[in-house]
N, C-alpha and C. Protein backbone atom coordinates (compact mmCIF):
# COMPACT_ATOMS: atom_id res chain seq x y z
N UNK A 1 2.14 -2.26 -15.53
CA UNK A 1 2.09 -3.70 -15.38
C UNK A 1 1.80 -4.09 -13.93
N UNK A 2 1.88 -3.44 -12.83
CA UNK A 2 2.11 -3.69 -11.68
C UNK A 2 0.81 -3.47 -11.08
N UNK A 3 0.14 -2.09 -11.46
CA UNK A 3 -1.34 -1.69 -11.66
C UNK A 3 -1.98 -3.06 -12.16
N UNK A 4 -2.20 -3.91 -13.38
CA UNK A 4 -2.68 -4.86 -13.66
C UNK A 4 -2.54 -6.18 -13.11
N UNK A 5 -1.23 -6.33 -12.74
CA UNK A 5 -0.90 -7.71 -11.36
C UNK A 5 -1.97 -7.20 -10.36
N UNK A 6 -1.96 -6.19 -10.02
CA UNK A 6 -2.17 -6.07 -8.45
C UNK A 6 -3.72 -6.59 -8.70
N UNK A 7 -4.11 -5.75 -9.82
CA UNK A 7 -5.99 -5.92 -10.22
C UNK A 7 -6.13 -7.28 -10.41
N UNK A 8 -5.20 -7.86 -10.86
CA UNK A 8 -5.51 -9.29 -11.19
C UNK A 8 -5.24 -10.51 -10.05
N UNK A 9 -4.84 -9.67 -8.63
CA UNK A 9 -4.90 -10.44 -7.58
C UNK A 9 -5.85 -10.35 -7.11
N UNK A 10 -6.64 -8.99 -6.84
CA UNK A 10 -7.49 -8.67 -6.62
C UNK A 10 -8.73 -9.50 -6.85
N UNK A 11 -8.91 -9.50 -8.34
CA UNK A 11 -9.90 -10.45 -8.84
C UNK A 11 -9.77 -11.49 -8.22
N UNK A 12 -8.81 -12.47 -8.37
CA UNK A 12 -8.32 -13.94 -8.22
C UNK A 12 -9.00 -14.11 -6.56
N UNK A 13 -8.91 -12.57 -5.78
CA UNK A 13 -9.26 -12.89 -4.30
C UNK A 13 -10.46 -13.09 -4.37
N UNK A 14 -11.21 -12.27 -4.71
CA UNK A 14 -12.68 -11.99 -4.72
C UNK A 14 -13.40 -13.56 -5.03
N UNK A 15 -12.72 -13.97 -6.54
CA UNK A 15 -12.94 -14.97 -7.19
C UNK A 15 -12.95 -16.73 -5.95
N UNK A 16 -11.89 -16.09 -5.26
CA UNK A 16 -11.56 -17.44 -4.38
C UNK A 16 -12.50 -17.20 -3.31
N UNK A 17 -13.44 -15.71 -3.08
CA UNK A 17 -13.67 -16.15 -1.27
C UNK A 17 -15.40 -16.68 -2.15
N UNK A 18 -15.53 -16.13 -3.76
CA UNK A 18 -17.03 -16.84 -3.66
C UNK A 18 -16.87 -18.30 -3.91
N UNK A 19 -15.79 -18.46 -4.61
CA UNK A 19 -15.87 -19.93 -4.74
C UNK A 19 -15.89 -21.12 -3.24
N UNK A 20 -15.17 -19.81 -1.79
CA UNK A 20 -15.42 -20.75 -0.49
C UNK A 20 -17.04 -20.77 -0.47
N UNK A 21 -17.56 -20.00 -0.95
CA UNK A 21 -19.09 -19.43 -0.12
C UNK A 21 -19.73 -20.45 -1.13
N UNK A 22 -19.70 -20.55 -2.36
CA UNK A 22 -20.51 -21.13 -3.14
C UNK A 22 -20.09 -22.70 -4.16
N UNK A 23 -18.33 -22.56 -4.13
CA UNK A 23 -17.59 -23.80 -4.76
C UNK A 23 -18.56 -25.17 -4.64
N UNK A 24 -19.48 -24.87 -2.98
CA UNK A 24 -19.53 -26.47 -2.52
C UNK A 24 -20.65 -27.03 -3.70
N UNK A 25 -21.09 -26.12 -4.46
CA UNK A 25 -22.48 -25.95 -5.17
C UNK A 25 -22.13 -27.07 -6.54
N UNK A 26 -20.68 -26.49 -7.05
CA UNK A 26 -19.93 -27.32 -8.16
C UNK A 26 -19.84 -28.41 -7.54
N UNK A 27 -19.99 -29.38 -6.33
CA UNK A 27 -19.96 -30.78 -6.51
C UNK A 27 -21.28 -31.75 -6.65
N UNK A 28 -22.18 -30.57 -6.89
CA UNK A 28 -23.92 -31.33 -7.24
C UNK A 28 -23.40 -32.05 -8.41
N UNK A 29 -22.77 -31.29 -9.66
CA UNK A 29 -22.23 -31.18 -11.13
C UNK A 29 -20.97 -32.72 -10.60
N UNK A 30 -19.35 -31.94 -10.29
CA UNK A 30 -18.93 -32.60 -10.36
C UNK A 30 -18.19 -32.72 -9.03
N UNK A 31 -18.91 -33.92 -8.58
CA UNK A 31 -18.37 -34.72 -7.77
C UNK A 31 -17.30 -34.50 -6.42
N UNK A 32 -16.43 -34.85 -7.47
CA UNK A 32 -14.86 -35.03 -7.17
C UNK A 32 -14.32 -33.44 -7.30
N UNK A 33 -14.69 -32.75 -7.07
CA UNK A 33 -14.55 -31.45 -7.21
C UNK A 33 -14.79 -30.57 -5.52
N UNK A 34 -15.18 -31.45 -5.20
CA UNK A 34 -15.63 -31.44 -3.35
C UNK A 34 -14.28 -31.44 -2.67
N UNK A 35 -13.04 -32.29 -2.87
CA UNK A 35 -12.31 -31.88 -2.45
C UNK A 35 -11.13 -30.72 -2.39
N UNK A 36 -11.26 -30.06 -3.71
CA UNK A 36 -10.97 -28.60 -3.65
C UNK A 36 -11.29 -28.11 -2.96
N UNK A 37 -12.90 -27.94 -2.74
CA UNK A 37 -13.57 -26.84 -2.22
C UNK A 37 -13.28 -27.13 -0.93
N UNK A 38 -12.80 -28.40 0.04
CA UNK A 38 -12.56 -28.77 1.25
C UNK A 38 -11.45 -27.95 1.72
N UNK A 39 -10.38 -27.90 0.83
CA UNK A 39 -9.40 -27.30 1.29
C UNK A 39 -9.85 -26.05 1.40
N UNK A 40 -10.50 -25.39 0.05
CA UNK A 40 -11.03 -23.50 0.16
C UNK A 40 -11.02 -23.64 1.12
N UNK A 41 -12.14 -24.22 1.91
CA UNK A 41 -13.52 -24.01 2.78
C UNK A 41 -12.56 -23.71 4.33
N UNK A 42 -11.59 -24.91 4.40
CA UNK A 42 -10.91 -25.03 5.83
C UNK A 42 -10.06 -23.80 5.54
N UNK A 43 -9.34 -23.31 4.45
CA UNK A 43 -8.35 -22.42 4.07
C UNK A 43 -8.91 -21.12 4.84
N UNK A 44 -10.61 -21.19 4.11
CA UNK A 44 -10.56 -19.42 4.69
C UNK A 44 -11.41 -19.77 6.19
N UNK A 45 -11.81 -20.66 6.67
CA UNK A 45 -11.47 -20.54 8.56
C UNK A 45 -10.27 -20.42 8.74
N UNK A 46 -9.88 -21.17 8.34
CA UNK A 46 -8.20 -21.04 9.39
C UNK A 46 -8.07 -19.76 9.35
N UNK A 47 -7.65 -18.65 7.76
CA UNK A 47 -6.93 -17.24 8.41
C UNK A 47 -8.08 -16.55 9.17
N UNK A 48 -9.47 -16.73 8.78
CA UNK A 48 -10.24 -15.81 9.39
C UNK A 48 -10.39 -16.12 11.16
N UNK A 49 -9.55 -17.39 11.27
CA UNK A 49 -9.97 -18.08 13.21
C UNK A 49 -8.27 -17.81 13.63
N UNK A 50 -7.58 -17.76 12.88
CA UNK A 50 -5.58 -17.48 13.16
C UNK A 50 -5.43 -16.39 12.67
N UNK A 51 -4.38 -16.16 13.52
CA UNK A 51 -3.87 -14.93 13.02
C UNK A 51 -2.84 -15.16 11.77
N UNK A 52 -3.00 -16.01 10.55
CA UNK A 52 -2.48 -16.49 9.60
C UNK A 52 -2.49 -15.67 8.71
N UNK A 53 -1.58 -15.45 7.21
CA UNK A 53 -1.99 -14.40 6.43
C UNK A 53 -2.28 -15.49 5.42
N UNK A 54 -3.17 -14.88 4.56
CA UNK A 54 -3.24 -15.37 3.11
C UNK A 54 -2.54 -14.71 2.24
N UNK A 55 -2.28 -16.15 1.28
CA UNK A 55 -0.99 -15.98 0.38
C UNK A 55 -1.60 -14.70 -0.51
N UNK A 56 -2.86 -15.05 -1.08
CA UNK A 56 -3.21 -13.66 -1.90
C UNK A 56 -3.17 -12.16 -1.32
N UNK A 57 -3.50 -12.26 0.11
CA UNK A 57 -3.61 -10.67 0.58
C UNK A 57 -1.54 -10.14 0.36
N UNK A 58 -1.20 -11.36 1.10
CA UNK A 58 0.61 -10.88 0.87
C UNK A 58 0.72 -10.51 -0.62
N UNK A 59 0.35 -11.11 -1.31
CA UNK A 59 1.29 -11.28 -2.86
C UNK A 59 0.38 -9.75 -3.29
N UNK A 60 -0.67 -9.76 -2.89
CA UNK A 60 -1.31 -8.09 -2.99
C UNK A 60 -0.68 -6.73 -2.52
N UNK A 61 -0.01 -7.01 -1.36
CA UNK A 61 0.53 -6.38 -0.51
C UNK A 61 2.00 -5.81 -1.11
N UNK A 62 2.70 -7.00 -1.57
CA UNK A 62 4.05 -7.00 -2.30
C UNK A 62 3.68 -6.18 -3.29
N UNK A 63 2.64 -6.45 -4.21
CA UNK A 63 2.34 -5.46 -5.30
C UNK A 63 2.38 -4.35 -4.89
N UNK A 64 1.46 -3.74 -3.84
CA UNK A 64 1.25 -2.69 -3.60
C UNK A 64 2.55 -1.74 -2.99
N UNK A 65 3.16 -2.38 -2.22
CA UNK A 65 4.78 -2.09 -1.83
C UNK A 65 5.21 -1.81 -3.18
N UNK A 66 5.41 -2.48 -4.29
CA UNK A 66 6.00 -1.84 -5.33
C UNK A 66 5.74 -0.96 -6.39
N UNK A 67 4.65 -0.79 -5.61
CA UNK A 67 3.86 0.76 -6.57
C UNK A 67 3.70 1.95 -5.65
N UNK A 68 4.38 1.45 -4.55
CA UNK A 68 5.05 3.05 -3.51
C UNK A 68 3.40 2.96 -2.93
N UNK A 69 2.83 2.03 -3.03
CA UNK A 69 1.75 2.13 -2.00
C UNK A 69 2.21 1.16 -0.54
N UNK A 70 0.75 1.69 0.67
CA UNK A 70 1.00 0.98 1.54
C UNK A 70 0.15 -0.64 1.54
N UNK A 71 0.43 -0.97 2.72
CA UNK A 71 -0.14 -2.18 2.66
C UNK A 71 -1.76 -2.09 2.55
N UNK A 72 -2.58 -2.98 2.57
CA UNK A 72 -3.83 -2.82 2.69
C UNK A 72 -4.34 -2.52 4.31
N UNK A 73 -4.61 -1.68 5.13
CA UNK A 73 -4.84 -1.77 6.41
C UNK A 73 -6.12 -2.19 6.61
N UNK A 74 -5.56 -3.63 7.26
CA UNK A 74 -6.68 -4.56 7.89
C UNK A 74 -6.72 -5.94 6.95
N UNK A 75 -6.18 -5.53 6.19
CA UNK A 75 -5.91 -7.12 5.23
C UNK A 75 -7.04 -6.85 4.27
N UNK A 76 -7.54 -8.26 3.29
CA UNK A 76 -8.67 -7.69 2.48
C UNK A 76 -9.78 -7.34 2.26
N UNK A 77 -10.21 -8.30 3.34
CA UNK A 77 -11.55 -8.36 3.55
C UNK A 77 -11.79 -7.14 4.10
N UNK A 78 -10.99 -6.45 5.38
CA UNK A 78 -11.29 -5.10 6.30
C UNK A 78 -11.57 -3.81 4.75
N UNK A 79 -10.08 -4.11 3.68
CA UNK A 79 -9.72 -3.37 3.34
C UNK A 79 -11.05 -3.29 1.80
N UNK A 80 -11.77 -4.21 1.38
CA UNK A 80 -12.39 -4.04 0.35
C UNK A 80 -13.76 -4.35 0.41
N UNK A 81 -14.12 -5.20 1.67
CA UNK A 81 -15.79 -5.75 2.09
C UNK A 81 -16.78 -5.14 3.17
N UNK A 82 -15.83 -5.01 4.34
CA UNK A 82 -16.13 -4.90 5.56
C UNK A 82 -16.80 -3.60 5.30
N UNK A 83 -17.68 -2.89 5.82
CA UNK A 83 -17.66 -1.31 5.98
C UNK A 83 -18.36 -0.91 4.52
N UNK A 84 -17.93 -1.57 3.27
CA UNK A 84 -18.00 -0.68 2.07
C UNK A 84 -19.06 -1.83 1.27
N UNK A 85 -18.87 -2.93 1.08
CA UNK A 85 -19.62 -3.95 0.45
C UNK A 85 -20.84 -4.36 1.40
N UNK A 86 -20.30 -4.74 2.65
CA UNK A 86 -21.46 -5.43 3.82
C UNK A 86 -20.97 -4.48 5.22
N UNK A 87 -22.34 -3.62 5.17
CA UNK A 87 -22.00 -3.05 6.64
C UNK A 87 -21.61 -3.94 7.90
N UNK A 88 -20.81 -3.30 9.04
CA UNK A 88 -20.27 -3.80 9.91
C UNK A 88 -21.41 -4.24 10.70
N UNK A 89 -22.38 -4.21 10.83
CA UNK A 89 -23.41 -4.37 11.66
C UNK A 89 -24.27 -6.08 11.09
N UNK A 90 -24.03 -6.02 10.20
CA UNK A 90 -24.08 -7.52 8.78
C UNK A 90 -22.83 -8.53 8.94
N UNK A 91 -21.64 -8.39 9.30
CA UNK A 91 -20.54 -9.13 9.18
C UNK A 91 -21.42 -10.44 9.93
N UNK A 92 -21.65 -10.66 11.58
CA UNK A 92 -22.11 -11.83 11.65
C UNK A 92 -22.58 -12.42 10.95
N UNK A 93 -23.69 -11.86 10.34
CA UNK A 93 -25.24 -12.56 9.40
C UNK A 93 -24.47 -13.34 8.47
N UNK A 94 -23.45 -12.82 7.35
CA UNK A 94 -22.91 -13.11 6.39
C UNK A 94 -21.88 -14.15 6.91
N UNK A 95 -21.18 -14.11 7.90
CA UNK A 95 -20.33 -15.40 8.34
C UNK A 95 -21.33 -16.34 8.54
N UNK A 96 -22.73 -16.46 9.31
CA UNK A 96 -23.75 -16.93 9.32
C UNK A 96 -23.81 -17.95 8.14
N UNK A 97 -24.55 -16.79 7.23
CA UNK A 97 -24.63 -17.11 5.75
C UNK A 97 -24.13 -18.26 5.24
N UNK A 98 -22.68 -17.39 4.79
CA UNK A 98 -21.35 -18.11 4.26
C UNK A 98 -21.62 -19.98 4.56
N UNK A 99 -21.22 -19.85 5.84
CA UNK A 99 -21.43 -21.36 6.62
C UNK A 99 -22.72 -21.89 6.13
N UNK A 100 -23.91 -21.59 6.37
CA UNK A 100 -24.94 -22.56 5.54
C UNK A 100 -24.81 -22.68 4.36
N UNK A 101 -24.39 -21.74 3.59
CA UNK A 101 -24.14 -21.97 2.33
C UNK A 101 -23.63 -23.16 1.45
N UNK A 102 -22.37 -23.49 2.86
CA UNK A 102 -21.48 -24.54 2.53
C UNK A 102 -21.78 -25.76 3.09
N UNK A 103 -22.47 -25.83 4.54
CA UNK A 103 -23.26 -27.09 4.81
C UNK A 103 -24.52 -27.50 3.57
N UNK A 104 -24.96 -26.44 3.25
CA UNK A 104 -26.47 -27.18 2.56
C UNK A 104 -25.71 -27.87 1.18
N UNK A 105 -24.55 -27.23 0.60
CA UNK A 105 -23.82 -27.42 -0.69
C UNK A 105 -23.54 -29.07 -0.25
N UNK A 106 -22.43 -29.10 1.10
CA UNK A 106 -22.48 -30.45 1.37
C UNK A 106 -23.46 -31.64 1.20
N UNK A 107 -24.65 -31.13 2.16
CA UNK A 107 -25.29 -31.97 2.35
C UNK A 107 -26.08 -32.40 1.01
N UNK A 108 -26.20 -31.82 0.12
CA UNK A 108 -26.78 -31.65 -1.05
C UNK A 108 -25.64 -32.19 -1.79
N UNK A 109 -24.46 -32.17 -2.32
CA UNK A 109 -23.90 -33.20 -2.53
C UNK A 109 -23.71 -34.27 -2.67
N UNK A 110 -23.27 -34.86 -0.76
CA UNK A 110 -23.54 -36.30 -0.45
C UNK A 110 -25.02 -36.94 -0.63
N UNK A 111 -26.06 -36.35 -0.52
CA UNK A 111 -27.35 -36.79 -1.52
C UNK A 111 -27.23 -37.00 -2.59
N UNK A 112 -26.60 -36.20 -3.19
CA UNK A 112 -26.74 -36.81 -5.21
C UNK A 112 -25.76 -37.95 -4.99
N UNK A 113 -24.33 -37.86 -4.48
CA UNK A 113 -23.76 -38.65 -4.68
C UNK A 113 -24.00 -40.23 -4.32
N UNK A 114 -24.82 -39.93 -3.22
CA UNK A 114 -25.64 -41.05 -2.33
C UNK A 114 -26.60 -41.80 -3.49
N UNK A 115 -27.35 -40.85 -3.74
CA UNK A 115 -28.59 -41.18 -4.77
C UNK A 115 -27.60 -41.98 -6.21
N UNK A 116 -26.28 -41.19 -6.42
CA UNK A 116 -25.70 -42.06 -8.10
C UNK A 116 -25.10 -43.13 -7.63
N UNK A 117 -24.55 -43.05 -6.16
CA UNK A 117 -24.36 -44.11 -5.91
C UNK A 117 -24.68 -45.97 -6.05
N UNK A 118 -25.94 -45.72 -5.14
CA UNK A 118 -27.53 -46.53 -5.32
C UNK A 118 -27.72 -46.78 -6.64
N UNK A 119 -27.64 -45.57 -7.78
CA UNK A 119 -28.23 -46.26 -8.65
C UNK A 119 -27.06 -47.30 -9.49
N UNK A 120 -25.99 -47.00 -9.04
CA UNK A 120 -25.03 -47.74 -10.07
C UNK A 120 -25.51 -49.39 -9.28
N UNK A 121 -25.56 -49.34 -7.97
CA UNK A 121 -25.40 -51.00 -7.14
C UNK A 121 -26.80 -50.87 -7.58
N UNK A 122 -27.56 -50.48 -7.99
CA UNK A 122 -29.17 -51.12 -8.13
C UNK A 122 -29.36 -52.17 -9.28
N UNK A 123 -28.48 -51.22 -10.47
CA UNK A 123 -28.12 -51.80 -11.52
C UNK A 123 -27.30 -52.87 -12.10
N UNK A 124 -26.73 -53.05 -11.33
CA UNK A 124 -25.32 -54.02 -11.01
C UNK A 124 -26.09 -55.48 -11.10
N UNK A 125 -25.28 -56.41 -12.48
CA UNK A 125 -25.66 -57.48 -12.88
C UNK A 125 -24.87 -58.67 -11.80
N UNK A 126 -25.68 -59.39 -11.14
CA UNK A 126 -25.16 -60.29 -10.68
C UNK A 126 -24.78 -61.89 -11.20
N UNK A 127 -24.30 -62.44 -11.28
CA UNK A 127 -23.99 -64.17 -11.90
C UNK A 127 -23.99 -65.18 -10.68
N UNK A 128 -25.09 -65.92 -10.92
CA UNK A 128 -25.12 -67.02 -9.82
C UNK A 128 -26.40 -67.04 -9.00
């Protein structure tokens, strides 16, 4: 059972850092869904700019403590991306990345929203 928590934090991490990289994409769709992704978005600067932990790498960690393993050395990203997913020589590019990813999501956003905006006041019946 502890084997399957741990996998299923695991996922949940993975799951949360694409949703920072790509979440902003779900507010073309919906909207109001932008402010989730605000918090992601500031969530994973902050631990990656502080020396802050994230709640998922701990609650991973606790797992792993109770399966007589050690902690993850280097936290998750060191411990499951860095080196093995995106060579170390790539980490800038991909912080790079990451960040446009989430400005263009923005800015692409506040355009549609701009644009449904407009069209609701275009439409808008006046009296008088």
């Amino acid at each position: 059972m502890l084997g399957f928590l741990t996998g299923l934090t695991t996922t949940v991490h993975f799951l949360a850092l694409i949703y920072i990289g790509l979440g902003g994409f779900l507010a073309w769709i919906w909207p109001k869904s932008i402010f989730v992704h605000i918090f992601f978005a500031l969530w994973g600067i902050v631990v990656n700019v502080f020396p802050l932990p994230c709640p998922l790498t701990v609650a991973e960690d606790r797992l792993r403590e109770l399966r007589g393993l050690g902690p993850m050395p280097g936290g998750f990203n060191e411990y499951y991306i860095y080196g093995k997913m995106v060579p170390h020589e790539l980490l800038p590019v991909l912080g790079i990345a990451a960040l446009l990813l989430v400005v263009v999501s923005y800015v692409g956003a506040y355009v549609l929203w701009r644009h449904r905006h407009d069209d609701v006041q275009g439409h808008s019946v006046g009296v008088g």
